[in-house]
Protein backbone atom coordinates (compact mmCIF):
# COMPACT_ATOMS: atom_id res chain seq x y z
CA UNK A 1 0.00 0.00 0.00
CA UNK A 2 1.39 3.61 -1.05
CA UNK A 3 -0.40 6.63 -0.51
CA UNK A 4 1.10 9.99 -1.76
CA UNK A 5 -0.12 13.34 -1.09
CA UNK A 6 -0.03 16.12 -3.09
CA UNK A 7 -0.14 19.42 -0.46
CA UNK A 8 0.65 22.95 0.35
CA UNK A 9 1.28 24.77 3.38
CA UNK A 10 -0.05 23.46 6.74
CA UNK A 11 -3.25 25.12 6.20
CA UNK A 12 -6.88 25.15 4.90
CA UNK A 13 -7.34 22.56 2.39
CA UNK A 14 -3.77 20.91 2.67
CA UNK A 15 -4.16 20.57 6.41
CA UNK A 16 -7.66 19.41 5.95
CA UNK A 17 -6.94 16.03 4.82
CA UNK A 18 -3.48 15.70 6.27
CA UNK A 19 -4.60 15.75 9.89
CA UNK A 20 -7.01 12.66 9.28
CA UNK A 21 -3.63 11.22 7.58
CA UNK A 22 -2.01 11.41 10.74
CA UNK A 23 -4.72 10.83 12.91
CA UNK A 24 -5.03 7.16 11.43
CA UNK A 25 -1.44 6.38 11.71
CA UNK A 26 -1.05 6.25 7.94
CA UNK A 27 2.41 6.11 6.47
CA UNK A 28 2.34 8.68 3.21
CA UNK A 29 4.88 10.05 1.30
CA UNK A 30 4.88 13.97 1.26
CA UNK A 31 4.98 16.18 -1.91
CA UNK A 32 5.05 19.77 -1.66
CA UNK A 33 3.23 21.60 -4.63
CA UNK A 34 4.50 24.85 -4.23
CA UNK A 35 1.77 27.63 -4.41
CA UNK A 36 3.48 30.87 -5.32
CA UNK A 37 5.32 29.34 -8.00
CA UNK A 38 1.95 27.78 -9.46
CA UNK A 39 3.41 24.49 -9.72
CA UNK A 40 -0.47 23.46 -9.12
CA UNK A 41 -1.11 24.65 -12.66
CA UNK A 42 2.53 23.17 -13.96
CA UNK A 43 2.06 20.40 -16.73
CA UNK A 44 3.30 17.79 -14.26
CA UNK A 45 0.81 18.51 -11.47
CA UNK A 46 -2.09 19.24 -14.03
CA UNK A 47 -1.51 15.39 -15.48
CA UNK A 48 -2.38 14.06 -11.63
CA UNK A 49 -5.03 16.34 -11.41
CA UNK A 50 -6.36 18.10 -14.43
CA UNK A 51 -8.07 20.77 -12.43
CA UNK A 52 -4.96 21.86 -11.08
CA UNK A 53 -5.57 22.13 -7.09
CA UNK A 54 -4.24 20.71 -4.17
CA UNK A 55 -4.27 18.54 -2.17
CA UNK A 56 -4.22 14.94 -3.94
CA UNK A 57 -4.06 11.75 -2.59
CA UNK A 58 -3.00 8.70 -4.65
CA UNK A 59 -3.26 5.32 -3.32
CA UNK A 60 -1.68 3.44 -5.42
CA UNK A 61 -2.49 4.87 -8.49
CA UNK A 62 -5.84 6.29 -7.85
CA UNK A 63 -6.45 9.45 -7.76
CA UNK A 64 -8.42 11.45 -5.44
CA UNK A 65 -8.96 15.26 -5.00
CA UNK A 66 -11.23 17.31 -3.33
CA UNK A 67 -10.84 17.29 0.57
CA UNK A 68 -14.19 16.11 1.96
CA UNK A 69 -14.07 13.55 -0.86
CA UNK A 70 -10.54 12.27 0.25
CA UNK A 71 -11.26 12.28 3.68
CA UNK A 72 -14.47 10.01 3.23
CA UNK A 73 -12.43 8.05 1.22
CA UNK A 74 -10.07 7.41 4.18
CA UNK A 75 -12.68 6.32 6.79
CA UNK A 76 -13.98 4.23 3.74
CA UNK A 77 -10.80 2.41 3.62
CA UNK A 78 -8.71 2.49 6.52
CA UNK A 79 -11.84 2.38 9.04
CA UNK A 80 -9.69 1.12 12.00
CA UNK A 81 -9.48 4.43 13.81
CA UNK A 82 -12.46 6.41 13.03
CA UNK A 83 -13.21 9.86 12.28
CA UNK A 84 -16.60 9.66 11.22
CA UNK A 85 -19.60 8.04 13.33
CA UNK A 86 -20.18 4.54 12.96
CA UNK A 87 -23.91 4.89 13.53
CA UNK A 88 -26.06 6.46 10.79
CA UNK A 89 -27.23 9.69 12.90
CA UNK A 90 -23.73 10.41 14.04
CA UNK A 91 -22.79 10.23 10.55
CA UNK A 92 -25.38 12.12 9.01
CA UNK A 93 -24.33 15.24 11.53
CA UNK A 94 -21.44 14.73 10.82
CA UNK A 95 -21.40 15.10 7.20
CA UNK A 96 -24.38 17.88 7.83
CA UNK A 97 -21.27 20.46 9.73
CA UNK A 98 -19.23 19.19 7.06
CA UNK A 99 -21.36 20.61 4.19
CA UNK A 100 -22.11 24.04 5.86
CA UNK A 101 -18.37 24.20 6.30
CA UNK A 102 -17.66 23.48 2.82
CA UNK A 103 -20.11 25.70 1.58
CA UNK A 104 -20.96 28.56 4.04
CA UNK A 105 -17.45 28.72 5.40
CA UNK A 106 -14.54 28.11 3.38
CA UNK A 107 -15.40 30.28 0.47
CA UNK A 108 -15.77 33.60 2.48
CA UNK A 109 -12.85 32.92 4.91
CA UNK A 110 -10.84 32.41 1.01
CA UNK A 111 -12.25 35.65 -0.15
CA UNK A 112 -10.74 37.97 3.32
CA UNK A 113 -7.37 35.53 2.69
CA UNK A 114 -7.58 36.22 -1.12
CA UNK A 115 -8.12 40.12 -0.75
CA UNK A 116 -5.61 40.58 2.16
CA UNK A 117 -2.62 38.39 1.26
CA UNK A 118 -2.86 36.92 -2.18
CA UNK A 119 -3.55 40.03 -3.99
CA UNK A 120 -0.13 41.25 -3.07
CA UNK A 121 1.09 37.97 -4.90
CA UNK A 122 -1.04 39.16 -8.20
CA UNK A 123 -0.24 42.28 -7.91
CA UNK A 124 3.25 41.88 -7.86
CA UNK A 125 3.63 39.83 -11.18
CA UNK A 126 3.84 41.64 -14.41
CA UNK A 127 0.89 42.35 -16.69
CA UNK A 128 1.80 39.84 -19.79
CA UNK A 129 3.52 37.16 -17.31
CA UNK A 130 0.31 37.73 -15.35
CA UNK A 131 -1.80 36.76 -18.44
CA UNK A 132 -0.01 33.91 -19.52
CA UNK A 133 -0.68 32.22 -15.85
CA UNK A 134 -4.03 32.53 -15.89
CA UNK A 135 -4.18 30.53 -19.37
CA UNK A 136 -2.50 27.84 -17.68
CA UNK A 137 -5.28 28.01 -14.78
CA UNK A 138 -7.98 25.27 -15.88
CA UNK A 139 -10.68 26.12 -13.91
CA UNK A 140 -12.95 29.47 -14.94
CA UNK A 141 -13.69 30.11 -11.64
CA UNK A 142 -10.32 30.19 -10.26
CA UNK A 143 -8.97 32.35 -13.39
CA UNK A 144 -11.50 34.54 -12.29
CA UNK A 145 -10.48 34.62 -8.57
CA UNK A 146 -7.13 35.53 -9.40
CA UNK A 147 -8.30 38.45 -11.90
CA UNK A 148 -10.41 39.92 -8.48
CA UNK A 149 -7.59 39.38 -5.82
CA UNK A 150 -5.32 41.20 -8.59
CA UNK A 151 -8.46 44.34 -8.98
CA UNK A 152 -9.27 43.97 -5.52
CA UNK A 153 -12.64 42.57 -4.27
CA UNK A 154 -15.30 44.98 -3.21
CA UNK A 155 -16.34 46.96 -0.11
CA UNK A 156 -19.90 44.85 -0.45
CA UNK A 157 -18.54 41.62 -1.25
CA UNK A 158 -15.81 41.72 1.69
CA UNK A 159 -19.19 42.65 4.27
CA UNK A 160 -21.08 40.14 2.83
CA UNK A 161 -18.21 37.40 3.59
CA UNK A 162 -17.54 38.74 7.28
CA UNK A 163 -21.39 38.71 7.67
CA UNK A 164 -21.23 34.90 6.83
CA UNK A 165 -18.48 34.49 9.03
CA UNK A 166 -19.53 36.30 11.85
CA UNK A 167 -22.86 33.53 11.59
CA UNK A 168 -20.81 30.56 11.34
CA UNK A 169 -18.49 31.26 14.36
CA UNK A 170 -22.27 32.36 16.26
CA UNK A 171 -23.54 28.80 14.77
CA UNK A 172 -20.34 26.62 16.20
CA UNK A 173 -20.23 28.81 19.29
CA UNK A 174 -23.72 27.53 19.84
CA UNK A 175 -23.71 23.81 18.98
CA UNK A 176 -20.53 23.64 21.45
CA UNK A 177 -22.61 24.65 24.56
CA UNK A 178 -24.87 21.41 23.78
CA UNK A 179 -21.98 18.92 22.92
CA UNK A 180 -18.32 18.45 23.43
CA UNK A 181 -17.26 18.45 19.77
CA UNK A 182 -18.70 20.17 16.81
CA UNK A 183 -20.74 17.42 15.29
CA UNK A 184 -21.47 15.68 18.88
CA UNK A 185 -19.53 14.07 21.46
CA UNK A 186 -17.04 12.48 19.35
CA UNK A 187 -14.16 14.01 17.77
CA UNK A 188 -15.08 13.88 13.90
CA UNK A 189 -13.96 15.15 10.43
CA UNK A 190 -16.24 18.06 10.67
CA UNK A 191 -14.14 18.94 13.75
CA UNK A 192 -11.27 18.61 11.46
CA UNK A 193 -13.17 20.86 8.61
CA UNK A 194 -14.22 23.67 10.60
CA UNK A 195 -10.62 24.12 12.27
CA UNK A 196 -8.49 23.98 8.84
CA UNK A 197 -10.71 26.75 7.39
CA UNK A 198 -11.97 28.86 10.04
CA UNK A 199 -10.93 28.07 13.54
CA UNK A 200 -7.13 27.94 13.39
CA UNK A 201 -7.06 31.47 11.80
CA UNK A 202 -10.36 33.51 12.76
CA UNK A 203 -8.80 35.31 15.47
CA UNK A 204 -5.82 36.34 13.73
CA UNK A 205 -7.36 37.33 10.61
CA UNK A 206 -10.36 39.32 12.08
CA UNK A 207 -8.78 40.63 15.02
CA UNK A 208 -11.46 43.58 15.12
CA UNK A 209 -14.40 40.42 15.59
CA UNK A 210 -13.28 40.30 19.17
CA UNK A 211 -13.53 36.60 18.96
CA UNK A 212 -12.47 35.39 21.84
CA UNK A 213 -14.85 37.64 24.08
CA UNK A 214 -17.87 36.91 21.59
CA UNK A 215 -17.43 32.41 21.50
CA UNK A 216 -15.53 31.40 24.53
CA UNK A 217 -16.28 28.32 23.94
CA UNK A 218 -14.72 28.14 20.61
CA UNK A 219 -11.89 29.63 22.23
CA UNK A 220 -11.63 26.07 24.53
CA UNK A 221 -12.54 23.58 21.31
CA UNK A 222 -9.82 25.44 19.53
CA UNK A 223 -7.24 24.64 22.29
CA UNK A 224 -8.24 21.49 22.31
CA UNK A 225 -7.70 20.64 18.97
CA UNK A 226 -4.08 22.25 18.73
CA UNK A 227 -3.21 19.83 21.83
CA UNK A 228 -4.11 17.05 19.27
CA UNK A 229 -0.99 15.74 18.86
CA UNK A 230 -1.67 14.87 15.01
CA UNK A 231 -2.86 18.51 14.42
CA UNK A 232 0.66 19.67 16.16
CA UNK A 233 2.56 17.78 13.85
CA UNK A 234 0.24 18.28 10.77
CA UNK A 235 0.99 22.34 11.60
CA UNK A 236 4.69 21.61 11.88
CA UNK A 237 4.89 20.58 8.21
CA UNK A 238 7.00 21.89 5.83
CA UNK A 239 5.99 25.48 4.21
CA UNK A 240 8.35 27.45 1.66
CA UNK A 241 4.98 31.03 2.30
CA UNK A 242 7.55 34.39 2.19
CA UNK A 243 7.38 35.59 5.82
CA UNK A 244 5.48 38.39 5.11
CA UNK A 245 2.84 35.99 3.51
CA UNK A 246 2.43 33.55 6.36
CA UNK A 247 -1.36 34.42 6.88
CA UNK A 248 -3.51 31.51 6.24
CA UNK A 249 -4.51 32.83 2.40
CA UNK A 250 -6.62 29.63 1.12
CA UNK A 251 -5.02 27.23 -1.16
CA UNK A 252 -6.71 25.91 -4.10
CA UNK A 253 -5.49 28.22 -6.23
């Protein structure tokens, strides 16, 4: 059995599905895809994965992408320390935080990270090298991420993220006066989720949020999961970000 994972920095999407990694014990070989010199979009990356984002995972040969997808696809197959609920409703909640983090969380949280730290990346490359990267970026979407973060997203659409934000901290904050863990009493992939996006960074990126007077509780769950020993050594891996960069800025890019 080989499992190789294709990854960034220690953060967001990369650390999403390399703390589960750890967390089962899994032997993998580590391959750094280096961000800021779009090796994602390089001809040898975009042959593993033709949409050209990290991470990856190939076990032996097949290829899996998308975080949430490869971190099902671990319980799936190496069910012998579990992440996910073994009975139905525990799973269903689970995979219920796990879609309102993957689609009411992540994608604002990217836009503040986009706006603060990677527009100084597009801003700094010249206009015709500029152009040529973005013909090497497969996805429409993301071509049109980097065109924004390079212009500068709005007043409205910055609110509008913080706004969204601001309710998913208030939702979390909430559910962990009822239960121990995010999705219940069990420490679960949506645990794993909410922390790579938003809880690891929400405090240093929106110091004006006052987070730590407004969820207290978060405050605790968020200690708790940096004493994990896997998270500690999934946040010690190796990351080449310029040290004026290292902000969490979002990663499939």
């Amino acid at each position: 059995m080989t499992l190789k994972y294709y990854h960034a920095e220690p953060a967001a999407n990369s650390l999403k599905s390399m703390i589960p990694l750890i967390e089962k014990g899994l032997p993998f070989q580590s391959v750094y895809v280096d961000l800021h010199k779009f090796e994602q979009h390089a001809d040898w990356f975009v042959a593993i994965n033709p949409e050209g984002q990290v991470p990856v995972l190939d076990h032996d040969g097949v290829i899996i992408t998308h975080t949430t997808v490869i971190n099902e696809y671990l319980e799936d197959v190496f069910p012998d320390i579990p992440l996910r609920p073994r009975d139905p409703v525990g799973a269903a909640r689970m995979r219920y935080w796990n879609k309102f983090c993957d689609e009411q969380v992540m994608n604002y949280v990217s836009i503040h990270g986009w706006h603060r730290m990677v527009s100084i990346i597009a801003r700094s490359i010249e206009s015709d090298e500029f152009d040529r990267l973005m013909q090497h970026i497969p996805l429409p979407d993301q071509r049109k991420k980097w065109r924004a973060a390079r212009s500068g997203f709005s007043e409205a659409e910055l609110a509008n993220a913080t706004e969204k934000i601001l309710f998913a901290v208030d939702k979390v904050e909430k559910q962990l006066a009822q239960t121990a863990w995010i999705a219940g009493d069990e420490y679960t992939l949506a645990d794993i989720n909410f922390y790579s996006y938003c809880g690891m960074s929400v405090e240093r990126m929106f110091p004006e949020l006052a987070i730590a007077k407004r969820c207290p509780r978060l405050i605790e769950w968020r200690e708790k999961m940096k004493a994990r020993p896997a998270v500690a050594r999934a946040l010690a891996g190796e990351d080449r970000t310029a040290p004026g960069l290292r902000t969490w800025t979002g990663e499939a890019r």
